[in-house]
Protein backbone atom coordinates (compact mmCIF):
# COMPACT_ATOMS: atom_id res chain seq x y z
CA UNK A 1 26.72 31.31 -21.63
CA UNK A 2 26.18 33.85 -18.80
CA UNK A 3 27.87 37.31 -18.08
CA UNK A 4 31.45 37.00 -16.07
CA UNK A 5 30.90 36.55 -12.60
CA UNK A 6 34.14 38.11 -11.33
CA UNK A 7 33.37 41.54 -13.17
CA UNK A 8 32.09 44.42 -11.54
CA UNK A 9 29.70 47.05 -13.27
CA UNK A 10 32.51 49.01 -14.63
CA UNK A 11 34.54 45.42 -16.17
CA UNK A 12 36.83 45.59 -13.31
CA UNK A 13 38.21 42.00 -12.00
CA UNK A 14 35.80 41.82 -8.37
CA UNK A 15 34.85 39.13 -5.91
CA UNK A 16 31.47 37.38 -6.43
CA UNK A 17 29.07 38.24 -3.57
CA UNK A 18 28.28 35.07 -2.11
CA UNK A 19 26.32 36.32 0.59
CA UNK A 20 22.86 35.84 -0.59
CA UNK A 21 23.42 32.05 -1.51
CA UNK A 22 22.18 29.14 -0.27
CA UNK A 23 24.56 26.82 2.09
CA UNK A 24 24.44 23.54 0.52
CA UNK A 25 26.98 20.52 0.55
CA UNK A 26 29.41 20.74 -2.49
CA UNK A 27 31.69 18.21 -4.14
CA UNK A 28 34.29 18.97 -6.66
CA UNK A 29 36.33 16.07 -8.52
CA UNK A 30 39.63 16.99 -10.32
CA UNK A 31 42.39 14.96 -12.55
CA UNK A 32 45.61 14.91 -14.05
CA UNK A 33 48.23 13.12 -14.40
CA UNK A 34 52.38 12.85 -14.70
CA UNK A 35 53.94 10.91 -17.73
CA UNK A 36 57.54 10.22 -17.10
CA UNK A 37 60.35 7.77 -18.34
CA UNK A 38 59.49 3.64 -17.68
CA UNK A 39 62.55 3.79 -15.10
CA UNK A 40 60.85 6.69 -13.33
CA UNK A 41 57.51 4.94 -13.03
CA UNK A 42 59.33 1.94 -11.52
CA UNK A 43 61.74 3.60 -9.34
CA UNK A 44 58.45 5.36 -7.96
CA UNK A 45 56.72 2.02 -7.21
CA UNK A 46 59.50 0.72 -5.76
CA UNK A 47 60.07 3.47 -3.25
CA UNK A 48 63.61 3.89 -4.45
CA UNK A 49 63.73 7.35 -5.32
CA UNK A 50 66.45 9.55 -2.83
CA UNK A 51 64.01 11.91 -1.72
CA UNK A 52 61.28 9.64 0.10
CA UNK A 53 57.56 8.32 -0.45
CA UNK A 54 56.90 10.18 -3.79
CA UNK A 55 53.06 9.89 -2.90
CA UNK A 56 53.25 10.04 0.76
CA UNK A 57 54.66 13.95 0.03
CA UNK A 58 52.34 14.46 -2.80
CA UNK A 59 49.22 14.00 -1.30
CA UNK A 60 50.38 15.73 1.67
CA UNK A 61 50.98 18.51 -0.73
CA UNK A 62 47.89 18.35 -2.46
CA UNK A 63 46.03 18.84 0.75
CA UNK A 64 47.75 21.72 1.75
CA UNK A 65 47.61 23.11 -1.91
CA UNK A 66 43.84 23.06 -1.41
CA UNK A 67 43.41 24.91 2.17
CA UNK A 68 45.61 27.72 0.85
CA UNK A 69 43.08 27.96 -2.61
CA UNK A 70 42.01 31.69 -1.50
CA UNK A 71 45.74 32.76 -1.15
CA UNK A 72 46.96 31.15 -4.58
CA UNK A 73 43.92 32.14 -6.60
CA UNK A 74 43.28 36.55 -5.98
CA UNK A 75 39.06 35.98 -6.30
CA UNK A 76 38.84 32.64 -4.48
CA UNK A 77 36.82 32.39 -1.01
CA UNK A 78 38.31 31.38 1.81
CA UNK A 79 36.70 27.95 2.28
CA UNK A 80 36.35 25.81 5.70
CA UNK A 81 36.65 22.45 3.40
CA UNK A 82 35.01 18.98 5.52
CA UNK A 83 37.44 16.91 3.46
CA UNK A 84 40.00 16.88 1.26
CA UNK A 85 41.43 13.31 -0.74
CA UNK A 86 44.43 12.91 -3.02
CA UNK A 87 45.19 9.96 -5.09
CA UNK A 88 46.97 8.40 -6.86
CA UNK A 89 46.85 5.74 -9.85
CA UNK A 90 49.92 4.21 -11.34
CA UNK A 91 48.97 3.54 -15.09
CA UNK A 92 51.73 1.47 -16.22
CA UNK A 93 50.28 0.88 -19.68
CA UNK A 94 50.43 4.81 -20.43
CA UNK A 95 53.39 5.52 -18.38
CA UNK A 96 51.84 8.13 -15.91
CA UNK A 97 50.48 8.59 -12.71
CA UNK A 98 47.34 9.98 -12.59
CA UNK A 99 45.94 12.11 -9.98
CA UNK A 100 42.55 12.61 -8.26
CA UNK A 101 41.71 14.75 -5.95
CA UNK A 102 38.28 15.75 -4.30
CA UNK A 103 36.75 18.37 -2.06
CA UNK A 104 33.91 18.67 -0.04
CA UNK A 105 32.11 21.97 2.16
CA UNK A 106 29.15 23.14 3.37
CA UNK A 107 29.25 26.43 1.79
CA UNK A 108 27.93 29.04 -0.53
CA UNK A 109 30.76 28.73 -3.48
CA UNK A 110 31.95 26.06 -5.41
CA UNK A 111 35.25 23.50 -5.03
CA UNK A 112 36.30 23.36 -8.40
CA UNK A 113 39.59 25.47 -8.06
CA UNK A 114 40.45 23.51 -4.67
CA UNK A 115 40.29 20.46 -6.21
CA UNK A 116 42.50 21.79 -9.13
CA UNK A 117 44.81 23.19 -6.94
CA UNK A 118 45.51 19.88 -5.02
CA UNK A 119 45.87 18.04 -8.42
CA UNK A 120 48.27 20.72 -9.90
CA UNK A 121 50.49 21.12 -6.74
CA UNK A 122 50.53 17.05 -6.09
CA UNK A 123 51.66 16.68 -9.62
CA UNK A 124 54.81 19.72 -9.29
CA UNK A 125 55.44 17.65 -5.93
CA UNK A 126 55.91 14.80 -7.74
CA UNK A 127 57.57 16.33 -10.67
CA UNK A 128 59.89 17.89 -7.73
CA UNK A 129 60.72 14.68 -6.01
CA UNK A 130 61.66 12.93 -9.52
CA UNK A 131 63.10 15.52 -11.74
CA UNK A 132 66.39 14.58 -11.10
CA UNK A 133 66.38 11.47 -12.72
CA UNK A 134 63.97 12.43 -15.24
CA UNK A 135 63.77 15.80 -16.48
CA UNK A 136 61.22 15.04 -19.58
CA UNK A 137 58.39 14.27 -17.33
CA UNK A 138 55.01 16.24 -18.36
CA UNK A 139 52.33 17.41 -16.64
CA UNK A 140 48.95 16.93 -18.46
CA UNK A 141 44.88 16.85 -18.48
CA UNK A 142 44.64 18.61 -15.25
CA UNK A 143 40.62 19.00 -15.22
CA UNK A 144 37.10 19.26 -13.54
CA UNK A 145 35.14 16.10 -14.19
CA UNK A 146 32.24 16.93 -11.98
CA UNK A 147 31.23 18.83 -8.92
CA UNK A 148 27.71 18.81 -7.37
CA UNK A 149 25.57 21.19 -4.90
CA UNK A 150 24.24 24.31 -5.25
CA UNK A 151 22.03 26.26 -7.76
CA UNK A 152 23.46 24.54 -10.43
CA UNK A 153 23.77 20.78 -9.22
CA UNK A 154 25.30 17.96 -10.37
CA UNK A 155 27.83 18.57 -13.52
CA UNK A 156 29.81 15.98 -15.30
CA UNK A 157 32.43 16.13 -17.83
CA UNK A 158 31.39 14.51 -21.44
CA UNK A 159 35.04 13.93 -22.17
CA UNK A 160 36.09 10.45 -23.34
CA UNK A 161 39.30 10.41 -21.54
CA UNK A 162 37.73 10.37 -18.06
């Protein structure tokens, strides 16, 4: 493993200098997912829940959760993201929705933490919109399972769950 990026010469927390780097097209790909109650899951699906379109507001969330990366996150770039797509999976076997989102630049830094920032604030939107009836739910597995572009290049997770 490498020396910490984020540390300065003196082990102070610093921004990377980005500067210097090639522009290249990036990708970053991040899950997660919501267990809740059965009743939840169906009361979602069935658009009956008192507070709207659970994923209609979710994604909508997740988007904006991702253009506002570099004010969440204190040594995050302000990025000009191309695109930005949240979605959503209803896995009734597990009880859960799960939650992908990915994001795309032509930059100098990596997408990873705007793609976990749209899963993690999609899935507290949704925990938001359904808490009321279901209290218990849990938040889980949010995760990088690949990114591409750059020095580095294509990466993807080994993990069996993906």
């Amino acid at each position: 493993m490498t020396g910490l990026t984020h540390l300065n010469s003196r082990g102070e927390a610093s921004m990377v200098d980005v500067g210097n780097k090639q522009i290249t097209a990036r990708q970053a790909m991040a899950v997660g997912y919501v267990e809740m109650q059965p009743d939840t899951l169906a009361n979602i699906c069935a658009g009956m829940l008192p507070k709207g379109d659970v994923f209609a507001v979710a994604r909508v969330a997740g988007i904006q959760a991702a253009k506002q990366c570099a004010n969440l996150i204190p040594l995050c770039h302000p990025l000009m993201l191309s695109n930005i797509q949240v979605e959503f999976k209803v896995d009734a076997d597990n009880v859960r929705v799960g939650i992908q989102a990915i994001c795309k630049v032509a930059g100098q830094t990596g997408v990873e933490m705007e793609a976990l920032t749209a899963v993690s604030v999609a899935a507290l939107t949704l925990f938001d919109m359904c808490k009321a009836i279901d209290p218990a739910m849990r938040i889980d597995g949010i995760r990088v399972v690949n990114k591409s572009g750059g020095k580095s290049g294509y990466w993807q997770t080994r993990d069996e769950h993906d």
